[in-house]
Protein backbone atom coordinates (compact mmCIF):
# COMPACT_ATOMS: atom_id res chain seq x y z
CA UNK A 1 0.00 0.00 0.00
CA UNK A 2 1.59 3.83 -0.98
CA UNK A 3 1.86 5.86 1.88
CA UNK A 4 1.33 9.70 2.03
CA UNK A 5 2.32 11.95 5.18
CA UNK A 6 2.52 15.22 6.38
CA UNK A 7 5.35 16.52 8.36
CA UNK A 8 5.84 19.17 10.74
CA UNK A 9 4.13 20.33 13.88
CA UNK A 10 0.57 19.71 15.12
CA UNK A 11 -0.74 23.20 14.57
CA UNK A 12 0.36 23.22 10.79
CA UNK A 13 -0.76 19.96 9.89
CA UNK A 14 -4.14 18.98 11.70
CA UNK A 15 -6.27 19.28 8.99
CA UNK A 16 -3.92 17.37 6.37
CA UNK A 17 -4.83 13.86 6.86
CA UNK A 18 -8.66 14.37 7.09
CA UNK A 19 -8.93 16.28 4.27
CA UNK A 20 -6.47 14.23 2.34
CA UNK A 21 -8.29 10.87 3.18
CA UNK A 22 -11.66 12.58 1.79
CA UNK A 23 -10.60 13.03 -1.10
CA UNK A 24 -8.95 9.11 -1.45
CA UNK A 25 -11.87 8.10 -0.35
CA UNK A 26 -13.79 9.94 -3.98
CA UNK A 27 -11.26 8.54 -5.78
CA UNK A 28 -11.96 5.12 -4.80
CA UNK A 29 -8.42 4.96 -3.54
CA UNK A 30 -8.75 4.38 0.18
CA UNK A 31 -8.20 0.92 -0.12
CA UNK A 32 -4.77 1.21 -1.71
CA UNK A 33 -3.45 4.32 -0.14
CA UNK A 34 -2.71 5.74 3.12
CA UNK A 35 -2.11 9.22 4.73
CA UNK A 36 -1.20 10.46 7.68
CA UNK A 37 0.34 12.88 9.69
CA UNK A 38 3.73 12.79 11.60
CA UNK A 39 5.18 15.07 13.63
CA UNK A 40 9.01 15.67 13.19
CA UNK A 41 10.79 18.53 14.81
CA UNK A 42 13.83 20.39 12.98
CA UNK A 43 16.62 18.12 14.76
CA UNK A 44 15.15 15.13 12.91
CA UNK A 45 13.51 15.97 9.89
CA UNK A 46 16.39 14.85 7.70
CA UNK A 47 16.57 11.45 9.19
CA UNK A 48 13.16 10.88 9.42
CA UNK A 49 12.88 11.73 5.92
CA UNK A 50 15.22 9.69 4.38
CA UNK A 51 14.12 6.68 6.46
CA UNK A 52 10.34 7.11 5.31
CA UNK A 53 10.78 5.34 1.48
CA UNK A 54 11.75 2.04 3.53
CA UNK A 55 9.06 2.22 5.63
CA UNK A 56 6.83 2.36 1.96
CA UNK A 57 5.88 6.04 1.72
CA UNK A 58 6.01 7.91 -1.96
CA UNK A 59 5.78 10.85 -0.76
CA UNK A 60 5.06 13.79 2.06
CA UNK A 61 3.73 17.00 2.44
CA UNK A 62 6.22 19.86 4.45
CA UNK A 63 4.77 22.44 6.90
CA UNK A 64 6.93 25.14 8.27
CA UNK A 65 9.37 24.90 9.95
CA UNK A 66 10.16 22.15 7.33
CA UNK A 67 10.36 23.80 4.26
CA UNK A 68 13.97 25.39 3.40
CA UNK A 69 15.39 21.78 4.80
CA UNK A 70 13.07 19.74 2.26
CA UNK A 71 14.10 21.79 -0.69
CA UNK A 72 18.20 21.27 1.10
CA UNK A 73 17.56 17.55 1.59
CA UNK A 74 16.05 17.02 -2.17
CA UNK A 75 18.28 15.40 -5.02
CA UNK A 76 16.13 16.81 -7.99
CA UNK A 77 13.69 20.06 -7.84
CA UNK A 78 11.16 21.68 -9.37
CA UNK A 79 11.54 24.94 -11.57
CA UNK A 80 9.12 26.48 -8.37
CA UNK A 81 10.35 25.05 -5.80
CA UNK A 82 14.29 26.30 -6.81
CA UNK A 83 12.93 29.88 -7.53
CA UNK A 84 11.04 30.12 -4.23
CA UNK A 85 13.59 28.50 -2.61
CA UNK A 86 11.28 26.43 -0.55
CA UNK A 87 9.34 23.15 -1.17
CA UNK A 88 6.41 22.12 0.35
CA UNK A 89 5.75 18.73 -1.06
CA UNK A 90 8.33 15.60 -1.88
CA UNK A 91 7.93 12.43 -3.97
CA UNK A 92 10.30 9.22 -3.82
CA UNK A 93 11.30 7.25 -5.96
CA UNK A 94 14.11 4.76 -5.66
CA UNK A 95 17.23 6.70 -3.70
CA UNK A 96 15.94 9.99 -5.10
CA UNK A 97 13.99 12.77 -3.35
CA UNK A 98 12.06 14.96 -5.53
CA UNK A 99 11.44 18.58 -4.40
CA UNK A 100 8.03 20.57 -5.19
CA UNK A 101 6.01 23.67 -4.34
CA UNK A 102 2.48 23.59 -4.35
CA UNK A 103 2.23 26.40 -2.49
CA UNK A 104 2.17 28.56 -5.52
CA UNK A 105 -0.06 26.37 -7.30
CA UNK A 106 -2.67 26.56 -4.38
CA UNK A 107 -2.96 30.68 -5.00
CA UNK A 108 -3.26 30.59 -8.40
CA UNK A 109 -5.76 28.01 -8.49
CA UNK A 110 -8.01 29.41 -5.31
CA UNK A 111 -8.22 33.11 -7.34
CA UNK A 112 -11.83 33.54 -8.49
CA UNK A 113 -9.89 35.45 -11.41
CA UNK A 114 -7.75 35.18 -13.82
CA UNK A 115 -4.18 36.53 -12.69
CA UNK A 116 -3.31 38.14 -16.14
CA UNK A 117 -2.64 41.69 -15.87
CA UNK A 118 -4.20 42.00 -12.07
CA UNK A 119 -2.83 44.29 -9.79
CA UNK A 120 -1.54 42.42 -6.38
CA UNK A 121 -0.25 43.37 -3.28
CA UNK A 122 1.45 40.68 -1.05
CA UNK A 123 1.78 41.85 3.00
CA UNK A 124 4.96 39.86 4.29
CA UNK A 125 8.29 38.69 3.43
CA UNK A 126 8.81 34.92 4.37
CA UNK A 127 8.40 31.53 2.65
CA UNK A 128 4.90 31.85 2.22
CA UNK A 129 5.14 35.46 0.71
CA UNK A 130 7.92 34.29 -1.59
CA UNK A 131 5.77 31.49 -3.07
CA UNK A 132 2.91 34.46 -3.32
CA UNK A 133 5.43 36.64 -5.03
CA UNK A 134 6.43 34.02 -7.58
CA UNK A 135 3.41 32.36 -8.09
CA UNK A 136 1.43 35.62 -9.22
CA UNK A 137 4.13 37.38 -11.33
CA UNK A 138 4.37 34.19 -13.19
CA UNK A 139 0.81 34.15 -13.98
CA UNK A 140 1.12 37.70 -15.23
CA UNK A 141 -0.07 39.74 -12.32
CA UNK A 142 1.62 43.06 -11.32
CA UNK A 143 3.14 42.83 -7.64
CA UNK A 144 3.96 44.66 -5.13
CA UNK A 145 5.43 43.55 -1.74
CA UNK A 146 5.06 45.48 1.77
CA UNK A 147 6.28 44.32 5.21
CA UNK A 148 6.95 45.67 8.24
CA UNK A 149 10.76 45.64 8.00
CA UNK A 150 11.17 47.80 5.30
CA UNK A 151 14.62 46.64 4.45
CA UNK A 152 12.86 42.47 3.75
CA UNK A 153 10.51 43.62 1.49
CA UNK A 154 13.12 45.39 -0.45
CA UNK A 155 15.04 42.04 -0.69
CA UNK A 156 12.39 39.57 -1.72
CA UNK A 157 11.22 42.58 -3.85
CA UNK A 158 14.65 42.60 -5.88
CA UNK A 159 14.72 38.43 -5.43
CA UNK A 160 11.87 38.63 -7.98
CA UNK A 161 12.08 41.98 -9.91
CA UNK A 162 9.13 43.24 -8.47
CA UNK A 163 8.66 46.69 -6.03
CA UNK A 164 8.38 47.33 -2.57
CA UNK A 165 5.72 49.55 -1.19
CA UNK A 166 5.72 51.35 2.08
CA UNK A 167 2.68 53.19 3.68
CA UNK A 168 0.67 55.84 2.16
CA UNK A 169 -0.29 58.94 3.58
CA UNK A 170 -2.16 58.08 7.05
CA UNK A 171 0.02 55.07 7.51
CA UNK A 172 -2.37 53.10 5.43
CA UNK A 173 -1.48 50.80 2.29
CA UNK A 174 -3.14 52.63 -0.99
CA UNK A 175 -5.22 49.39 -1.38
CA UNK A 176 -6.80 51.89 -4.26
CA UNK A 177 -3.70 50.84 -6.41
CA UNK A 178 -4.66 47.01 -6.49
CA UNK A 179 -7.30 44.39 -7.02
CA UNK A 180 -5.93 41.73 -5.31
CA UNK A 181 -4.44 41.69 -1.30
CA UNK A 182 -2.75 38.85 0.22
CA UNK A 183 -1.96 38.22 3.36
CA UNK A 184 0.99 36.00 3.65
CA UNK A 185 2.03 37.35 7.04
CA UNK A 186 1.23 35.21 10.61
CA UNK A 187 -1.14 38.35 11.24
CA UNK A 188 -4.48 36.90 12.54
CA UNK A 189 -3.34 33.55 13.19
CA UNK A 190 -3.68 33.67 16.97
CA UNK A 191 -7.42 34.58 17.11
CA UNK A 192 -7.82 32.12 14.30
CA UNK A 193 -6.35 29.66 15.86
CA UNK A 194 -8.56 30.16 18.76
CA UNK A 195 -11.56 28.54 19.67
CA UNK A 196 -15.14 30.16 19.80
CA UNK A 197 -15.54 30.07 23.28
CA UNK A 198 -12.22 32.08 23.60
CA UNK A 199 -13.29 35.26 22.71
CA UNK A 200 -11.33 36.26 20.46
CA UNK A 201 -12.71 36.81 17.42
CA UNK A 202 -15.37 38.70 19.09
CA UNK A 203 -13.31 41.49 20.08
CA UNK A 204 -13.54 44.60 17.94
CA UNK A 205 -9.96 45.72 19.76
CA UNK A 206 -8.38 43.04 18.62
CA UNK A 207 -9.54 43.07 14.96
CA UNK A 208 -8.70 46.59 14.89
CA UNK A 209 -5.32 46.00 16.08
CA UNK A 210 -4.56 42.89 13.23
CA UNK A 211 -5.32 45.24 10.49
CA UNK A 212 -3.61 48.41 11.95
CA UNK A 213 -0.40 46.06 12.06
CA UNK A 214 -1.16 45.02 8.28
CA UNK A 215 -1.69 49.10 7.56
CA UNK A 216 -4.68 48.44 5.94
CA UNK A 217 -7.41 50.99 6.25
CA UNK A 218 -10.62 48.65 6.59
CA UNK A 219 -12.31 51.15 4.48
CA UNK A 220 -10.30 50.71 1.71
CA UNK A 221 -11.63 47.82 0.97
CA UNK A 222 -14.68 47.33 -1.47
CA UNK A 223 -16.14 44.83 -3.86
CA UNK A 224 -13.24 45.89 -6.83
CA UNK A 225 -10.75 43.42 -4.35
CA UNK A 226 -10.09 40.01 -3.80
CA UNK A 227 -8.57 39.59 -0.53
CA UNK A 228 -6.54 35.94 0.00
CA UNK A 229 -5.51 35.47 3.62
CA UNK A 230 -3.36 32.42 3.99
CA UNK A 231 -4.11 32.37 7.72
CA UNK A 232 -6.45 29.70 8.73
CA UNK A 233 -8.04 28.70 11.51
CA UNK A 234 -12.01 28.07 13.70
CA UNK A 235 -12.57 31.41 12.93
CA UNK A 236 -12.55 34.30 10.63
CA UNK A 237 -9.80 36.64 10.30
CA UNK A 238 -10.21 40.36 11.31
CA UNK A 239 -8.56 41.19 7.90
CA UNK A 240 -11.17 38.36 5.82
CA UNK A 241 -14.59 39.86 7.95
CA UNK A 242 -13.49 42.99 7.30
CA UNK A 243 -13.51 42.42 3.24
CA UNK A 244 -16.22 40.16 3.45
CA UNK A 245 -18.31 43.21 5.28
CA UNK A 246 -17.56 45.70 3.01
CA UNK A 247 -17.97 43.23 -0.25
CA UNK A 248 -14.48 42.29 -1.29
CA UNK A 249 -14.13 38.59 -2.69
CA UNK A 250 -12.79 36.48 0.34
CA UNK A 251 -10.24 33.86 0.00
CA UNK A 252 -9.57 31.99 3.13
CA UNK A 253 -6.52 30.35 3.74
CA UNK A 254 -8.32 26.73 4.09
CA UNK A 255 -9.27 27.33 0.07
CA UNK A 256 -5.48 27.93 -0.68
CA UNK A 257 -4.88 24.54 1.72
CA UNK A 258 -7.33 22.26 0.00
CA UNK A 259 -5.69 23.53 -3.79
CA UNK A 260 -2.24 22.97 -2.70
CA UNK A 261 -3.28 19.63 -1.47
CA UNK A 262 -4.62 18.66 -4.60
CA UNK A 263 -1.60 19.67 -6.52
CA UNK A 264 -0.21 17.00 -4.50
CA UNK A 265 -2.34 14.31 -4.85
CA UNK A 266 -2.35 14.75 -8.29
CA UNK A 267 1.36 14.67 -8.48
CA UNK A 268 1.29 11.44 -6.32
CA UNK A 269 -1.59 9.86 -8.24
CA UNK A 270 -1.76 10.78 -11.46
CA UNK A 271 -5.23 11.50 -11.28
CA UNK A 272 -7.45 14.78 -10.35
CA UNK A 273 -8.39 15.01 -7.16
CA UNK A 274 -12.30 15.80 -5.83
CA UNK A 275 -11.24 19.42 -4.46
CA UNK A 276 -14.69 20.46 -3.31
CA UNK A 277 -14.62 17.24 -1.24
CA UNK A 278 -11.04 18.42 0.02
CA UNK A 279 -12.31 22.06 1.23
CA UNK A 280 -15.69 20.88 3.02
CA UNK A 281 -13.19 18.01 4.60
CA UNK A 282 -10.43 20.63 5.80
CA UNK A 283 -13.86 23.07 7.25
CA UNK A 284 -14.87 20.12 9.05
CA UNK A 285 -11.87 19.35 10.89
């Protein structure tokens, strides 16, 4: 039987192996292949990696922290996952390790438009922002990249030939400029992460404070944008209720999770995967 895993820590991977399992399920694969999740921290990830094709697995998915070290560890790589400099997914296959990023697949393929020609501004500067970055200029989009130290987005602006954006006037981003917004920053993820009966979400203060540390101007938004917030969690985002409310197009980060995935599994299987099956699966986690 072909096993599938996800590695990393328990936070970044909870929703893998339900969601993944869904869809083998649809694609009458359940009976032939396996996936799971496996928690490896930094100290072992190479080991554990290299021991997994003996123990009959084909190929894993990589959360963060995980991701520079797959891409290291990998003897072949894929055009994106070399440019980003990060891989998120690898396949084996005899003694070799192949390196991918479906990360930048997921983005493009959870837009409810075309890329070509749309105007996008990505808020951050690490791995995740770097597979935003290259992802949409590839598909034709204009970027921009902000972050809150200055002198980052500069880099992974020049890494890709694209510019770097500071605040407006009012210490706002001119969200006017753009059609698309992505979050690729950890912004949000602590309320998101949080349960109902927390609080959090609930607290005007606190969405406030997520989007003054973003510099977006909630008002700024309107139903010209599409607003993709890789943060997921059991609850909305200040920065995705605040778009939805004022009619942007919302793109939660559990939409970019379920497209990424299926990039995988359609690496892994040669076949397409059920992704509607995937995203109800990851909401229901």
């Amino acid at each position: 039987m072909p096993k599938l895993a996800v590695l990393g820590q328990p936070i970044a991977h909870s929703r893998s192996p339900a969601m993944h399992t869904a869809a083998l399920e649809e694609m009458a694969l359940a009976g032939e292949w396996s996936y799971e999740a496996i928690e490896v921290g930094p100290e072992e990830f190479e080991a554990r990696v290299r021991a997994l094709p003996g123990e009959g697995f084909v190929g894993v998915n990589v959360t963060v922290p995980h991701k520079l070290a797959a891409l290291g560890i990998a003897t072949d790589a894929s055009e994106a996952a070399r440019a980003i400099g990060a891989a998120n997914t690898l396949s084996f296959a005899g003694a070799r390790i192949t390196a991918e990023n479906t990360d930048a697949t997921g983005i493009i393929q959870a837009l409810p438009r075309r890329p070509d020609d749309l105007r996008a501004l990505v808020l951050g500067a690490g791995g995740s922002a770097r597979a935003a970055v290259w992802a949409l200029r590839e598909a034709g989009a204009r970027v921009s990249v902000w972050n809150r130290t200055s002198s980052r987005a500069a880099e992974l602006a020049r890494a890709f030939d694209v510019e770097a954006i500071g605040p407006g006037e009012g210490g706002t981003l001119p969200l006017e400029r753009f059609d698309v917004l992505l979050n690729a920053t950890t912004v949000g993820l602590d309320g998101a992460s949080s349960s109902p009966a927390q609080g959090i979400e609930s607290s005007p203060d606190r969405g406030l404070s997520d989007l003054k540390r973003l510099r977006v101007d909630a008002d700024g938004l309107n139903a010209s944008h599409v607003v993709v917030d890789l943060v997921y969690g059991t609850v909305e985002t200040p920065l995705a209720a605040a778009a939805r409310s004022r009619g942007a197009e919302v793109v939660d980060g559990l939409v970019v999770l379920a497209h990424q995935g299926a990039a995988s599994l359609r690496l892994w299987t040669g076949m397409e995967p059920p992704i509607e099956t995937m995203k109800q699966a990851a909401r229901e986690r």
